[in-house]
PDB file of N, CA and C in Angstrom:
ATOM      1  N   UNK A   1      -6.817   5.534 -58.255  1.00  0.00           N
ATOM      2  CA  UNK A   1      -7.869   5.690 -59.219  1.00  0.00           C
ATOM      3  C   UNK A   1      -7.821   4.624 -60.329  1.00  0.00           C
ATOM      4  N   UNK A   2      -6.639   4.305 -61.188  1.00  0.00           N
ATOM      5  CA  UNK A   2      -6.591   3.215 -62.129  1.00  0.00           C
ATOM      6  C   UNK A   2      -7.159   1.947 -61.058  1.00  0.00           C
ATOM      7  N   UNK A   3      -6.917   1.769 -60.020  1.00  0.00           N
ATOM      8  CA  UNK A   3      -7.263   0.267 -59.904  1.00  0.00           C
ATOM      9  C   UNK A   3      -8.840   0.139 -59.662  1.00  0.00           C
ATOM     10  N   UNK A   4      -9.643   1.385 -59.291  1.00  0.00           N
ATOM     11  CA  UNK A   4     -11.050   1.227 -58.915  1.00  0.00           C
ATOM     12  C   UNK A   4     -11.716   1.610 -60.531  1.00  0.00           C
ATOM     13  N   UNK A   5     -11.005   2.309 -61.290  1.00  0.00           N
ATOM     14  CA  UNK A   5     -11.672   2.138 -62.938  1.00  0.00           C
ATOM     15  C   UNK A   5     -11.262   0.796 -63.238  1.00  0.00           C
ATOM     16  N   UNK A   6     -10.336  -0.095 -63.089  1.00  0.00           N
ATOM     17  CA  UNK A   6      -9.755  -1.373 -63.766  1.00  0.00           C
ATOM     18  C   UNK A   6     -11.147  -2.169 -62.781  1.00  0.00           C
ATOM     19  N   UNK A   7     -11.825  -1.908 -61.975  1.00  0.00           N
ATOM     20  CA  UNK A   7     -12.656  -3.210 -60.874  1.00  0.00           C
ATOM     21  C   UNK A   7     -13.998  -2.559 -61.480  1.00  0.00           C
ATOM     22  N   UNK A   8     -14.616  -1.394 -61.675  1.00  0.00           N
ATOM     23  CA  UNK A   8     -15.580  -0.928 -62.370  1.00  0.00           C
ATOM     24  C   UNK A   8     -15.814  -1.986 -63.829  1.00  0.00           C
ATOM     25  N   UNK A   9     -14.872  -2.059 -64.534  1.00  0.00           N
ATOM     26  CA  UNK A   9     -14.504  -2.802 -65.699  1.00  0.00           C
ATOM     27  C   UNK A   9     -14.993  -3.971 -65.825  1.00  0.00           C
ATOM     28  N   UNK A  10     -14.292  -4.652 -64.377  1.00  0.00           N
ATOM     29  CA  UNK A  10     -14.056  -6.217 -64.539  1.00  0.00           C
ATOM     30  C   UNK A  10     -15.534  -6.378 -64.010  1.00  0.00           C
ATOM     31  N   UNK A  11     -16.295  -5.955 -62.968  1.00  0.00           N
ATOM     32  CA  UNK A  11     -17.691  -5.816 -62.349  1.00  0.00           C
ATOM     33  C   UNK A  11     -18.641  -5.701 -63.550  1.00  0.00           C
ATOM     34  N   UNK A  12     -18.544  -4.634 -64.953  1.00  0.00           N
ATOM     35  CA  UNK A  12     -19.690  -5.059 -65.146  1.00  0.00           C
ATOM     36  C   UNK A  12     -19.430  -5.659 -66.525  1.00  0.00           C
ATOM     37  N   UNK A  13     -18.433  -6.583 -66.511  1.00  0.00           N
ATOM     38  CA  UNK A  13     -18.102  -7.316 -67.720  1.00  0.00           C
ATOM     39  C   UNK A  13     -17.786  -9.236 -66.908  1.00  0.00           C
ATOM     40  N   UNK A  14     -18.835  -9.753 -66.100  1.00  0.00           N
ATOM     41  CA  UNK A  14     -18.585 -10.911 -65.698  1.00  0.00           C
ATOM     42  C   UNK A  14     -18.188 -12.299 -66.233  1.00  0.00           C
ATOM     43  N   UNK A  15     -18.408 -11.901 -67.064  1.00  0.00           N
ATOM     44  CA  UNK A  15     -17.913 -13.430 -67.994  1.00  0.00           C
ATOM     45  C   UNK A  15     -16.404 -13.316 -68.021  1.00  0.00           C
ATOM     46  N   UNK A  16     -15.109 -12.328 -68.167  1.00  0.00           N
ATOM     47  CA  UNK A  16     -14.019 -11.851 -67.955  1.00  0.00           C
ATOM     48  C   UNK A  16     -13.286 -12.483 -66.019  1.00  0.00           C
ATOM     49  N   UNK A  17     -14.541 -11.832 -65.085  1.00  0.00           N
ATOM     50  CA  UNK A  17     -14.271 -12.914 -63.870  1.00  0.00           C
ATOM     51  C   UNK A  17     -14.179 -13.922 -64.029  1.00  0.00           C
ATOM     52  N   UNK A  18     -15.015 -14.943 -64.307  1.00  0.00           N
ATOM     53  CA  UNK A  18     -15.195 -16.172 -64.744  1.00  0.00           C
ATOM     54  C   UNK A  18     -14.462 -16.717 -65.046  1.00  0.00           C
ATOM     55  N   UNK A  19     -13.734 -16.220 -66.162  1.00  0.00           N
ATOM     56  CA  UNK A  19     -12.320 -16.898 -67.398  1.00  0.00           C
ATOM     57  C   UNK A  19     -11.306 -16.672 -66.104  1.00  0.00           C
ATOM     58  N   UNK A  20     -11.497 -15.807 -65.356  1.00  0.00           N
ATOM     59  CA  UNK A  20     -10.204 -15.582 -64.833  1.00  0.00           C
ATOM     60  C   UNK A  20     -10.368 -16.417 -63.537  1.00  0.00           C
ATOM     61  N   UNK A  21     -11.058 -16.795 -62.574  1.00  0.00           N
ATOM     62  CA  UNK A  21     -11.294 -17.741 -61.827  1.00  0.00           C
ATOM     63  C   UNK A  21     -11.259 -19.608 -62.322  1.00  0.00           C
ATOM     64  N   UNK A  22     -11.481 -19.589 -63.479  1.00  0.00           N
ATOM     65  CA  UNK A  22     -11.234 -20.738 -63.991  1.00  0.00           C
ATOM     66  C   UNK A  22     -10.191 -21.236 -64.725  1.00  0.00           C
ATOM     67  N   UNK A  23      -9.225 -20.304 -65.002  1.00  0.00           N
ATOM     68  CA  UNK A  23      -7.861 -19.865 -65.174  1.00  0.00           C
ATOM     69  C   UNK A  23      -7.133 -19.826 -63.896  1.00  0.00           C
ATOM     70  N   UNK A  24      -7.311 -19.427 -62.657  1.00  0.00           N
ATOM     71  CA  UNK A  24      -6.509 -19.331 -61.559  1.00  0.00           C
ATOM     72  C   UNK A  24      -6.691 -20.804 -60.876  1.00  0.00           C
ATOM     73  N   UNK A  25      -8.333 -21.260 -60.929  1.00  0.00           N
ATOM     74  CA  UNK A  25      -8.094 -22.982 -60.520  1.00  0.00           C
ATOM     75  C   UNK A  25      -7.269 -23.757 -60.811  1.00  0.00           C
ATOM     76  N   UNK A  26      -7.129 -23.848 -62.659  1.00  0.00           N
ATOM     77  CA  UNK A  26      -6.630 -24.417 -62.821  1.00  0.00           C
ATOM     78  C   UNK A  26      -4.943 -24.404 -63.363  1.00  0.00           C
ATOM     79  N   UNK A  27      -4.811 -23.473 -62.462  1.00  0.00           N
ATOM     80  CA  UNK A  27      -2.755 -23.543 -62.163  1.00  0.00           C
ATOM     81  C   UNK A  27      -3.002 -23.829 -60.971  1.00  0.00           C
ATOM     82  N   UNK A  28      -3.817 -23.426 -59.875  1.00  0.00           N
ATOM     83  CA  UNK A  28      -3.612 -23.974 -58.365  1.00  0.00           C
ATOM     84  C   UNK A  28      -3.614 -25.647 -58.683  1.00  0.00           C
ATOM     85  N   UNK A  29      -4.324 -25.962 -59.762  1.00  0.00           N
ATOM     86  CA  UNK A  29      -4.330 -27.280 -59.545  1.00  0.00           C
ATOM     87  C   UNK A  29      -3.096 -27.874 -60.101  1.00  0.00           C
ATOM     88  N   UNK A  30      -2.593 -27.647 -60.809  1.00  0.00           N
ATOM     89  CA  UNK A  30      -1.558 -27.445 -61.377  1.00  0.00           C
ATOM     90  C   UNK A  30      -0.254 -27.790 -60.887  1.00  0.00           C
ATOM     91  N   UNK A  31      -0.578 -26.674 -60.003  1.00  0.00           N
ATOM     92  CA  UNK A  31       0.964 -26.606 -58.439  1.00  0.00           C
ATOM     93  C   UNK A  31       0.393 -27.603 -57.667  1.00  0.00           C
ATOM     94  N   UNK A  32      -0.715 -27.514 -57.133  1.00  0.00           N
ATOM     95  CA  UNK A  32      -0.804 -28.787 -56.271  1.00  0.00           C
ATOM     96  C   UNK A  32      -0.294 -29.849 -56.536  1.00  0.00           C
ATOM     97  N   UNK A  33      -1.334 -30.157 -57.949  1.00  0.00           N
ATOM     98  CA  UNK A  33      -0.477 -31.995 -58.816  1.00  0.00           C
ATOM     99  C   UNK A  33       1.268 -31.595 -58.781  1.00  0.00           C
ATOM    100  N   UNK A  34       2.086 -30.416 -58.845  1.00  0.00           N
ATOM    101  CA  UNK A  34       3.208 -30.554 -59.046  1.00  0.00           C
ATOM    102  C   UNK A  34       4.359 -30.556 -57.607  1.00  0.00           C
ATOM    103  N   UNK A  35       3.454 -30.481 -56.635  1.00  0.00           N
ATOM    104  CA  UNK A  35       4.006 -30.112 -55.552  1.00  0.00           C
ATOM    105  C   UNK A  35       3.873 -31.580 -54.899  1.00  0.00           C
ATOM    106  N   UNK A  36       2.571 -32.213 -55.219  1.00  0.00           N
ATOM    107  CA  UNK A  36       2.488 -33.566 -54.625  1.00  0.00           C
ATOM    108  C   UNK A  36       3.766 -34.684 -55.500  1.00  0.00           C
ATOM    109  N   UNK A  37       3.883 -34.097 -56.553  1.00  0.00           N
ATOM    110  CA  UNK A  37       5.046 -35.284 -57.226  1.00  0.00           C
ATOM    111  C   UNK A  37       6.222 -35.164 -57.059  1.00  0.00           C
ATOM    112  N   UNK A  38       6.548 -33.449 -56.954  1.00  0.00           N
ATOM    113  CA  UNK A  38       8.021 -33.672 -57.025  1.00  0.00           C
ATOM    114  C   UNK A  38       8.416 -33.374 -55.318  1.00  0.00           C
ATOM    115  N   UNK A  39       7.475 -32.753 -54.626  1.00  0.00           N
ATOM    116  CA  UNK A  39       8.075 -32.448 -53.453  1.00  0.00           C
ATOM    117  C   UNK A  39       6.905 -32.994 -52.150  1.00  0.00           C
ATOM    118  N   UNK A  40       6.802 -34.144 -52.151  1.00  0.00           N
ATOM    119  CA  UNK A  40       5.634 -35.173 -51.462  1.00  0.00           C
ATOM    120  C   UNK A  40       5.856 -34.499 -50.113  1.00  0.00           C
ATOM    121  N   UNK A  41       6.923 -34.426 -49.302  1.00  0.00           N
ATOM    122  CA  UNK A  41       6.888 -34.142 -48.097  1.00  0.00           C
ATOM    123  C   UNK A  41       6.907 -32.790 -47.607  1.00  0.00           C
ATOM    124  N   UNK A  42       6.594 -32.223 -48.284  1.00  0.00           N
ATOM    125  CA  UNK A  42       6.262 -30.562 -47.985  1.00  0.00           C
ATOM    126  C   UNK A  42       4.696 -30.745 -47.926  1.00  0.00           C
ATOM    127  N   UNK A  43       4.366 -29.718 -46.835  1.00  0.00           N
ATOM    128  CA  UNK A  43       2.383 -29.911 -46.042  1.00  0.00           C
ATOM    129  C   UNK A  43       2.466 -28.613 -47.276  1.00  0.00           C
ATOM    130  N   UNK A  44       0.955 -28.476 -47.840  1.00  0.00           N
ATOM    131  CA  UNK A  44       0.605 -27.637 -48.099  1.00  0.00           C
ATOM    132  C   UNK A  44      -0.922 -27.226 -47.489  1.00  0.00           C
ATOM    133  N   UNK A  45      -0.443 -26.242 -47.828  1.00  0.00           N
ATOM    134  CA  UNK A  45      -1.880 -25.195 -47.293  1.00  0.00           C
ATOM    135  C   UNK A  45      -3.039 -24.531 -48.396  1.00  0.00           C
ATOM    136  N   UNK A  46      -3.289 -25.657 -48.860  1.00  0.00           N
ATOM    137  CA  UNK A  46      -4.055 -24.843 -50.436  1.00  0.00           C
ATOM    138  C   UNK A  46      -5.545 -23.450 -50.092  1.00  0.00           C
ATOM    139  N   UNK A  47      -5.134 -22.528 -50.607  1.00  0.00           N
ATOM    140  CA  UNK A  47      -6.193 -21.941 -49.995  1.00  0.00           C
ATOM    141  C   UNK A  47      -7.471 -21.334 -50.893  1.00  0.00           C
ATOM    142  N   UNK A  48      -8.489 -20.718 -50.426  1.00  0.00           N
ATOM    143  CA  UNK A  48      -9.796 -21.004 -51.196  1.00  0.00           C
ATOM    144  C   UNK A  48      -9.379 -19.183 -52.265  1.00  0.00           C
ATOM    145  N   UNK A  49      -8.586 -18.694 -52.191  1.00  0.00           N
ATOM    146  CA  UNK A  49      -8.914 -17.855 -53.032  1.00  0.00           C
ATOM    147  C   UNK A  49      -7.274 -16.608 -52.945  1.00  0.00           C
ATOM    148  N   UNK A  50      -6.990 -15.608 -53.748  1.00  0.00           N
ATOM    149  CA  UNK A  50      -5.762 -15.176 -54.013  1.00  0.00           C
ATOM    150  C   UNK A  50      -4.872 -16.320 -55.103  1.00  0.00           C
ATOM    151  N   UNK A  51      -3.691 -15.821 -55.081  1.00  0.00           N
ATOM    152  CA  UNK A  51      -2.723 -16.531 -55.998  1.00  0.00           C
ATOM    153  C   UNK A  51      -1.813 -17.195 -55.658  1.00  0.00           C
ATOM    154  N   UNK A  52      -1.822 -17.655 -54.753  1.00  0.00           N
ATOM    155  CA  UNK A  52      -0.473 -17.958 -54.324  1.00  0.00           C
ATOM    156  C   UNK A  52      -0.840 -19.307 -53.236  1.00  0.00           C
ATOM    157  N   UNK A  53      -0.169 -20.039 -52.641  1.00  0.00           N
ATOM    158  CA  UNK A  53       0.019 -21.155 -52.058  1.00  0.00           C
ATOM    159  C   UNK A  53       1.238 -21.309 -50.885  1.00  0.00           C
ATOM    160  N   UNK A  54       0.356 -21.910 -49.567  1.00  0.00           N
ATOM    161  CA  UNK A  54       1.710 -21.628 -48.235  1.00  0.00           C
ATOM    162  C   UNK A  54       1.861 -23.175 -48.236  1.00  0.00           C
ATOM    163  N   UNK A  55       3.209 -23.441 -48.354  1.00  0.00           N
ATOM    164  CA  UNK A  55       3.734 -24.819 -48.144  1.00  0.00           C
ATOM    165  C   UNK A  55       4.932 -24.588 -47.285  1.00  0.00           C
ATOM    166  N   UNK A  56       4.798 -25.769 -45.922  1.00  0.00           N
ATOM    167  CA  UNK A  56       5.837 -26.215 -45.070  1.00  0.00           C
ATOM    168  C   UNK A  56       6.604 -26.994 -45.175  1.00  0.00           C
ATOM    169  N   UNK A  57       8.120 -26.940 -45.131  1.00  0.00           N
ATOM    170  CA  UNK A  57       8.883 -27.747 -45.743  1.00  0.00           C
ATOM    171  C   UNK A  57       9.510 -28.120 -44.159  1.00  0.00           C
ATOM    172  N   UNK A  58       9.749 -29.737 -44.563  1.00  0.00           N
ATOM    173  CA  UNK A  58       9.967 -30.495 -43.090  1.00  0.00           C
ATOM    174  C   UNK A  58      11.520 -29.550 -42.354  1.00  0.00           C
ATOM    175  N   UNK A  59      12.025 -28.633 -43.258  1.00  0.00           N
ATOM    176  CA  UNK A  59      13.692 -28.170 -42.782  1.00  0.00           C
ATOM    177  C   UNK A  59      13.207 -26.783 -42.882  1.00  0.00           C
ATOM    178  N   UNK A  60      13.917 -25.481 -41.895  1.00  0.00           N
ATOM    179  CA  UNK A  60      13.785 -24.238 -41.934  1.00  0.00           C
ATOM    180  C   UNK A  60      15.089 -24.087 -42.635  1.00  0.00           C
ATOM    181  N   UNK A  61      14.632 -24.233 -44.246  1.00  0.00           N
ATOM    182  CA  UNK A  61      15.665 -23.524 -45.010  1.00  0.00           C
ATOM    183  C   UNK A  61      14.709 -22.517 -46.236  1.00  0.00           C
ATOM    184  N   UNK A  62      14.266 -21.385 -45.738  1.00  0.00           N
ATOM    185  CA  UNK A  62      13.137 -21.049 -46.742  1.00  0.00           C
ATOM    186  C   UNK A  62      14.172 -20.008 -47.443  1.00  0.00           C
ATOM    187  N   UNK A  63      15.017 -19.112 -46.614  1.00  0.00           N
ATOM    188  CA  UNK A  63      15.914 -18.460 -47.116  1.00  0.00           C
ATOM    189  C   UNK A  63      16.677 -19.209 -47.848  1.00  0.00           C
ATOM    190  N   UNK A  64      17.476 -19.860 -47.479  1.00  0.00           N
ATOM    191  CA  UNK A  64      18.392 -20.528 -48.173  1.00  0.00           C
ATOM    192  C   UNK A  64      17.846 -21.317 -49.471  1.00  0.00           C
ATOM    193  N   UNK A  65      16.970 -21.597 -49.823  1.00  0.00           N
ATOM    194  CA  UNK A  65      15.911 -21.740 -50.751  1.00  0.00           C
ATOM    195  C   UNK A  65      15.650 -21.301 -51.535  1.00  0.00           C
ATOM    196  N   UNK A  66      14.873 -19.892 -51.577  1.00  0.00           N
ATOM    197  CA  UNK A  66      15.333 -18.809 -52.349  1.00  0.00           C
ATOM    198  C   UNK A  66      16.061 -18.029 -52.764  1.00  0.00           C
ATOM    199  N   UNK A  67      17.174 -18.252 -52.510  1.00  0.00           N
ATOM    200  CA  UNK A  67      18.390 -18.055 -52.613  1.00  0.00           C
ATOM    201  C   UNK A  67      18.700 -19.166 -53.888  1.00  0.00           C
ATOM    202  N   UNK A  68      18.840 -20.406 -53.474  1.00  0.00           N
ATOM    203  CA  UNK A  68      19.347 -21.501 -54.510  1.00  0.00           C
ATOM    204  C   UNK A  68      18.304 -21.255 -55.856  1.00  0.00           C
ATOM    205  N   UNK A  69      17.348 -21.240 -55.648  1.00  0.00           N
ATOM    206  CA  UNK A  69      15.968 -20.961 -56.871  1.00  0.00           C
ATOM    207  C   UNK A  69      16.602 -19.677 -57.299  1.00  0.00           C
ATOM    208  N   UNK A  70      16.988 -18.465 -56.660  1.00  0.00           N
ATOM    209  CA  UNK A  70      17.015 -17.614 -57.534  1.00  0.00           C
ATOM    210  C   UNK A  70      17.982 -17.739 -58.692  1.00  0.00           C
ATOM    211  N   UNK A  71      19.626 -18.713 -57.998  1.00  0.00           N
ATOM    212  CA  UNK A  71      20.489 -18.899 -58.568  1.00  0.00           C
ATOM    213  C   UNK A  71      20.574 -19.337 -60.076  1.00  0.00           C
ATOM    214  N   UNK A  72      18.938 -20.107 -59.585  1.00  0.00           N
ATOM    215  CA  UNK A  72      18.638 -21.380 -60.970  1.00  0.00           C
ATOM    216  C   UNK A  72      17.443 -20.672 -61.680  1.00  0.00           C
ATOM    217  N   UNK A  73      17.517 -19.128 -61.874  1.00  0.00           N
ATOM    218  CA  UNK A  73      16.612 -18.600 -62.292  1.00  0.00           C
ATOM    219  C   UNK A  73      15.003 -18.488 -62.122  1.00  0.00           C
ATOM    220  N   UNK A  74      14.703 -18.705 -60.613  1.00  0.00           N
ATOM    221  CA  UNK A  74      13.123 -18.917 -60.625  1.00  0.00           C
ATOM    222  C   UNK A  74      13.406 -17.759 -58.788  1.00  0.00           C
ATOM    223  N   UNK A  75      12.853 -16.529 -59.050  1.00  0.00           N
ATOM    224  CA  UNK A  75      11.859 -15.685 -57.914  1.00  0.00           C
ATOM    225  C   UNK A  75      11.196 -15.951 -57.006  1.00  0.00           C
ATOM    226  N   UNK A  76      11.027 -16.190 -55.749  1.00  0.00           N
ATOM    227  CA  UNK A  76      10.943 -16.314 -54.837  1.00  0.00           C
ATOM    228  C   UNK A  76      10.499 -15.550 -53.491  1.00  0.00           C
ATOM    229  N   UNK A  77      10.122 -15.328 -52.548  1.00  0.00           N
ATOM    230  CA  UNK A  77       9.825 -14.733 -51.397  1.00  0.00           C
ATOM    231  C   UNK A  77       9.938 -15.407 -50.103  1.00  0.00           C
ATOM    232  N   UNK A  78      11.368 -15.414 -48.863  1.00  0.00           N
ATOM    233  CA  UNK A  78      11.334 -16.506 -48.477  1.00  0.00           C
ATOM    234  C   UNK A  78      10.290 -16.213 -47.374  1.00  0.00           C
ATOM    235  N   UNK A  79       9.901 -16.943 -46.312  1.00  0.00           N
ATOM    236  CA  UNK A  79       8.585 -17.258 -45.168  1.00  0.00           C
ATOM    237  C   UNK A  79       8.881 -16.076 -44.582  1.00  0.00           C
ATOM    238  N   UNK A  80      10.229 -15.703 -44.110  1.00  0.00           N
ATOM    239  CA  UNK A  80      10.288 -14.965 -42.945  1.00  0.00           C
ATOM    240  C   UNK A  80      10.045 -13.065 -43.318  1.00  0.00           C
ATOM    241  N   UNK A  81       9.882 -13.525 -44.386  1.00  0.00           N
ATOM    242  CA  UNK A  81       9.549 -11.809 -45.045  1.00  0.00           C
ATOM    243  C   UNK A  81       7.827 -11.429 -44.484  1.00  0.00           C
ATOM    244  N   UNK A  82       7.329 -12.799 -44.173  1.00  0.00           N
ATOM    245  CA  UNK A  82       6.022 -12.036 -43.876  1.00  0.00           C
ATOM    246  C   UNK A  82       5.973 -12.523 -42.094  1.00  0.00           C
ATOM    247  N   UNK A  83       7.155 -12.301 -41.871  1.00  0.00           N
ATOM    248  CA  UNK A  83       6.784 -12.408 -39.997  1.00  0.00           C
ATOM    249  C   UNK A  83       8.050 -11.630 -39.364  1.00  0.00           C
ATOM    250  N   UNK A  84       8.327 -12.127 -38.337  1.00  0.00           N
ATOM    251  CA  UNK A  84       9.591 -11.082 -37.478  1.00  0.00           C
ATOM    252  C   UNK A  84      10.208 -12.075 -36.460  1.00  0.00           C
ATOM    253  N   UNK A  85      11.308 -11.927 -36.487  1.00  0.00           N
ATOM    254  CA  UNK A  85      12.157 -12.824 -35.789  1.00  0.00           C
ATOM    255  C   UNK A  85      12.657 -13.649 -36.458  1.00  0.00           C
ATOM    256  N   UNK A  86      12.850 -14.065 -37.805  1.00  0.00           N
ATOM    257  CA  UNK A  86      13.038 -15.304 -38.716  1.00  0.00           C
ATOM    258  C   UNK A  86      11.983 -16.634 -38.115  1.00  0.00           C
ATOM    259  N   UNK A  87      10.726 -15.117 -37.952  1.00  0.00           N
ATOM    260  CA  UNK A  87       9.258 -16.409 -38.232  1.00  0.00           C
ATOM    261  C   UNK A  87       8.878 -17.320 -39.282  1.00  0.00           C
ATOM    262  N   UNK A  88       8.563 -18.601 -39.757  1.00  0.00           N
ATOM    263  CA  UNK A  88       8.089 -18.790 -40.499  1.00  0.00           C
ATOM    264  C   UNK A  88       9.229 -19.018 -41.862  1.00  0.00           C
ATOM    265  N   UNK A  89      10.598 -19.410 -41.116  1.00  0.00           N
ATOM    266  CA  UNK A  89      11.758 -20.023 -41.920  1.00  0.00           C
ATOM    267  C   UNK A  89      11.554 -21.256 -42.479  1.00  0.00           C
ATOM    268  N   UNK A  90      10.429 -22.259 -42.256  1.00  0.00           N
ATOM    269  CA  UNK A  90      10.222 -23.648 -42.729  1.00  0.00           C
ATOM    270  C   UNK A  90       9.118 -23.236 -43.556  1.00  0.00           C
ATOM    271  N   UNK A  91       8.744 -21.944 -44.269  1.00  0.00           N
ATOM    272  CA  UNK A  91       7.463 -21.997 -45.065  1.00  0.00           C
ATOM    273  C   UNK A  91       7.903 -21.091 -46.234  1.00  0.00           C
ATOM    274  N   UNK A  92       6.952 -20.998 -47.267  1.00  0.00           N
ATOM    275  CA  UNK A  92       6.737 -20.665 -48.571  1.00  0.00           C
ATOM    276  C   UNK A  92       5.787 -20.433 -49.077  1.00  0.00           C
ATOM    277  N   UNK A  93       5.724 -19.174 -50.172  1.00  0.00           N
ATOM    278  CA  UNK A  93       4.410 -18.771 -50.393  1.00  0.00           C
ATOM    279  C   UNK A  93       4.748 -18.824 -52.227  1.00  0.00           C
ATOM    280  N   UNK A  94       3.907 -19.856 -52.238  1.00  0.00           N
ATOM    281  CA  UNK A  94       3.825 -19.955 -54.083  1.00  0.00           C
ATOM    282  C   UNK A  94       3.224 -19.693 -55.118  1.00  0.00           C
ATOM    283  N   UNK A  95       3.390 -18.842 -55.656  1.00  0.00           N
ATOM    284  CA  UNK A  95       2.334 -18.416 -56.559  1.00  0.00           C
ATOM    285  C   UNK A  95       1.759 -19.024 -57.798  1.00  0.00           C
ATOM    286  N   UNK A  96       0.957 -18.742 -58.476  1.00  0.00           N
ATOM    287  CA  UNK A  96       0.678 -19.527 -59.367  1.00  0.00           C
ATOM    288  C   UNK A  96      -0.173 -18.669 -60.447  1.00  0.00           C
ATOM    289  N   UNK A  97       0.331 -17.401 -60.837  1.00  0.00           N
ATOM    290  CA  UNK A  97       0.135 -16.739 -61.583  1.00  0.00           C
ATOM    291  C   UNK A  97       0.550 -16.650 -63.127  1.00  0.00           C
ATOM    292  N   UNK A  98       1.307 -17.587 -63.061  1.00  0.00           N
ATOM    293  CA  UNK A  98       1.899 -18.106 -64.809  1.00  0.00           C
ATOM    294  C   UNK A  98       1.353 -19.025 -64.982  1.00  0.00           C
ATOM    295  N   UNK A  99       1.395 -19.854 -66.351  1.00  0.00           N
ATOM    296  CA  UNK A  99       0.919 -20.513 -67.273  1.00  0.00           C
ATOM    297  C   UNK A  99       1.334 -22.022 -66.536  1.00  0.00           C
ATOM    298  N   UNK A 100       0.630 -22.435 -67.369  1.00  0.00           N
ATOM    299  CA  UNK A 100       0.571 -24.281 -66.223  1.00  0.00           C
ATOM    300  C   UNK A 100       2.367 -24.931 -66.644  1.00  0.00           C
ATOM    301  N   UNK A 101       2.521 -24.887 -67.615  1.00  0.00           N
ATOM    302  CA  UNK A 101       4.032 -25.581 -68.194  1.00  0.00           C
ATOM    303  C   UNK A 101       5.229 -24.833 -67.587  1.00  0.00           C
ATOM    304  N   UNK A 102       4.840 -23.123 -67.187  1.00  0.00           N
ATOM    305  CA  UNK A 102       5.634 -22.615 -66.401  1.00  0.00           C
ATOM    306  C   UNK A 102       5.882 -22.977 -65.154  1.00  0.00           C
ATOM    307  N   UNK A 103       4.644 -22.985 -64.593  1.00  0.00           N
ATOM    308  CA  UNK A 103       4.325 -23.984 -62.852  1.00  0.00           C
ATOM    309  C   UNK A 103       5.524 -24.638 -62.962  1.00  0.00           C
ATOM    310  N   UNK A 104       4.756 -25.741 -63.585  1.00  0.00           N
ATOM    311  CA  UNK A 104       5.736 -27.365 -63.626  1.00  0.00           C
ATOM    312  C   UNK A 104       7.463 -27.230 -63.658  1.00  0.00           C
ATOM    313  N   UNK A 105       7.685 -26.004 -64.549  1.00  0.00           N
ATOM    314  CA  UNK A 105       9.264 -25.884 -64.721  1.00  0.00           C
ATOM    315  C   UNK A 105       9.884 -25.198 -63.716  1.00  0.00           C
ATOM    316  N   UNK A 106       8.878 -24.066 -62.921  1.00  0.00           N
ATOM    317  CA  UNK A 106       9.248 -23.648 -62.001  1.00  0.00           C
ATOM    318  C   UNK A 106       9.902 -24.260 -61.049  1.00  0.00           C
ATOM    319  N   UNK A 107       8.523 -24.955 -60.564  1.00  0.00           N
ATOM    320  CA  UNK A 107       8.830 -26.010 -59.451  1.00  0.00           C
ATOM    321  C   UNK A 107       9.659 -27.175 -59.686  1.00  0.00           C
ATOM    322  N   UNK A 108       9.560 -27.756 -60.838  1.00  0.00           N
ATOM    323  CA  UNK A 108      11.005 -28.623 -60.563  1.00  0.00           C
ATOM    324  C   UNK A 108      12.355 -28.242 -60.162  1.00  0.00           C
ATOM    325  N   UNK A 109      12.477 -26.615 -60.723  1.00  0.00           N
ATOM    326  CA  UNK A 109      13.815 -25.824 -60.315  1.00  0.00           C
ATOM    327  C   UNK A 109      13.882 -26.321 -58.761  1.00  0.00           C
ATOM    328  N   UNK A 110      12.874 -25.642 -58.168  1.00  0.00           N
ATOM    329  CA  UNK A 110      12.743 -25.311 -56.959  1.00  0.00           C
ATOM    330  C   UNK A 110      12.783 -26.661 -56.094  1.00  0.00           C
ATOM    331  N   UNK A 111      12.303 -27.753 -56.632  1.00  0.00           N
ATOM    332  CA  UNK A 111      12.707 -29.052 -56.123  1.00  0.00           C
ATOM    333  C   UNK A 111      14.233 -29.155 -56.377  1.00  0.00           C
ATOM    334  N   UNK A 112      14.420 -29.270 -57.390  1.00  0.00           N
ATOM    335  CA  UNK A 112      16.145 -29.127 -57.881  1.00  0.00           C
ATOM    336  C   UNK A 112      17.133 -28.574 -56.272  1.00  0.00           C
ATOM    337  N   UNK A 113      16.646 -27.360 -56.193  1.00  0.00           N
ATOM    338  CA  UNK A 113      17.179 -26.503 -55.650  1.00  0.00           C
ATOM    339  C   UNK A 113      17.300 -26.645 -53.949  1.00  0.00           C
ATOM    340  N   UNK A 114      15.900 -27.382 -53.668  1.00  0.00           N
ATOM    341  CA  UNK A 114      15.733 -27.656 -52.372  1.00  0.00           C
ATOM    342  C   UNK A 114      16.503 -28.891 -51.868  1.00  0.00           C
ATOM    343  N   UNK A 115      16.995 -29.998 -52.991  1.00  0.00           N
ATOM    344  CA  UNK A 115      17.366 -31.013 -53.281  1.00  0.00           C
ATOM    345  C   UNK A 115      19.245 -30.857 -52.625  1.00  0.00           C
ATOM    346  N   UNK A 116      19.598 -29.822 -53.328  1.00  0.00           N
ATOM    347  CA  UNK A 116      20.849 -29.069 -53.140  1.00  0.00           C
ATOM    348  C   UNK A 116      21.286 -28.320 -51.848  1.00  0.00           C
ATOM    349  N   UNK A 117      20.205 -28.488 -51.124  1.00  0.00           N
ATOM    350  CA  UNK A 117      20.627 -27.867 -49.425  1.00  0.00           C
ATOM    351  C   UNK A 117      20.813 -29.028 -48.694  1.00  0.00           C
ATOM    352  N   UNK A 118      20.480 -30.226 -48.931  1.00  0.00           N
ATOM    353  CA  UNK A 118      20.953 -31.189 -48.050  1.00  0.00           C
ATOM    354  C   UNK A 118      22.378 -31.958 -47.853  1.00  0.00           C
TER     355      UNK A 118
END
């Protein structure tokens, strides 16, 4: 019930969508510009809508990954949590629900960190 009164809300108050779609662009853009600088050889998968971002990293270390990020204080979800068999060990799902300066610090961790498995 709270979440269909919280969408009643946001439905007939549109200018509130708006801020918030133009707010979520621009951290996707954000991570993108930060993903292309610090971590060039990871494919990403930018997608047209949600929060988050699937990037393939050339090594199946997604566990081991999140693992090192968590060490260095940054949260994580590694690939194979959303498949079976340790599907989807060379991927990552990034979110981009914090503030743009957070992005950036995030992800350098996480470059940091990915930096440290080789």
């Amino acid at each position: 019930m709270p979440d269909q009164l919280a969408a009643v809300q946001l439905l007939s108050a549109p200018e509130i969508l708006e801020r918030r779609r133009d707010s979520l662009r621009e951290r996707r853009a954000v991570l993108l510009d930060a993903l292309a600088r610090t971590l060039p050889d990871w494919r990403v998968y930018p997608n047209r809508g949600g929060m988050t971002v699937w990037v393939e990293m050339p090594r199946p270390v997604s566990t081991q990954l999140c693992t090192a990020a968590f060490q260095r204080g940054v949260l994580l979800v590694a690939g194979p949590q959303f498949g079976v068999h340790a599907a989807f060990e060379r991927y990552l799902r990034l979110p981009y629900t914090v503030g743009p300066e957070q992005i950036r610090h995030a992800l350098d961790i996480v470059a940091d960190a990915y930096r440290s498995l080789r």
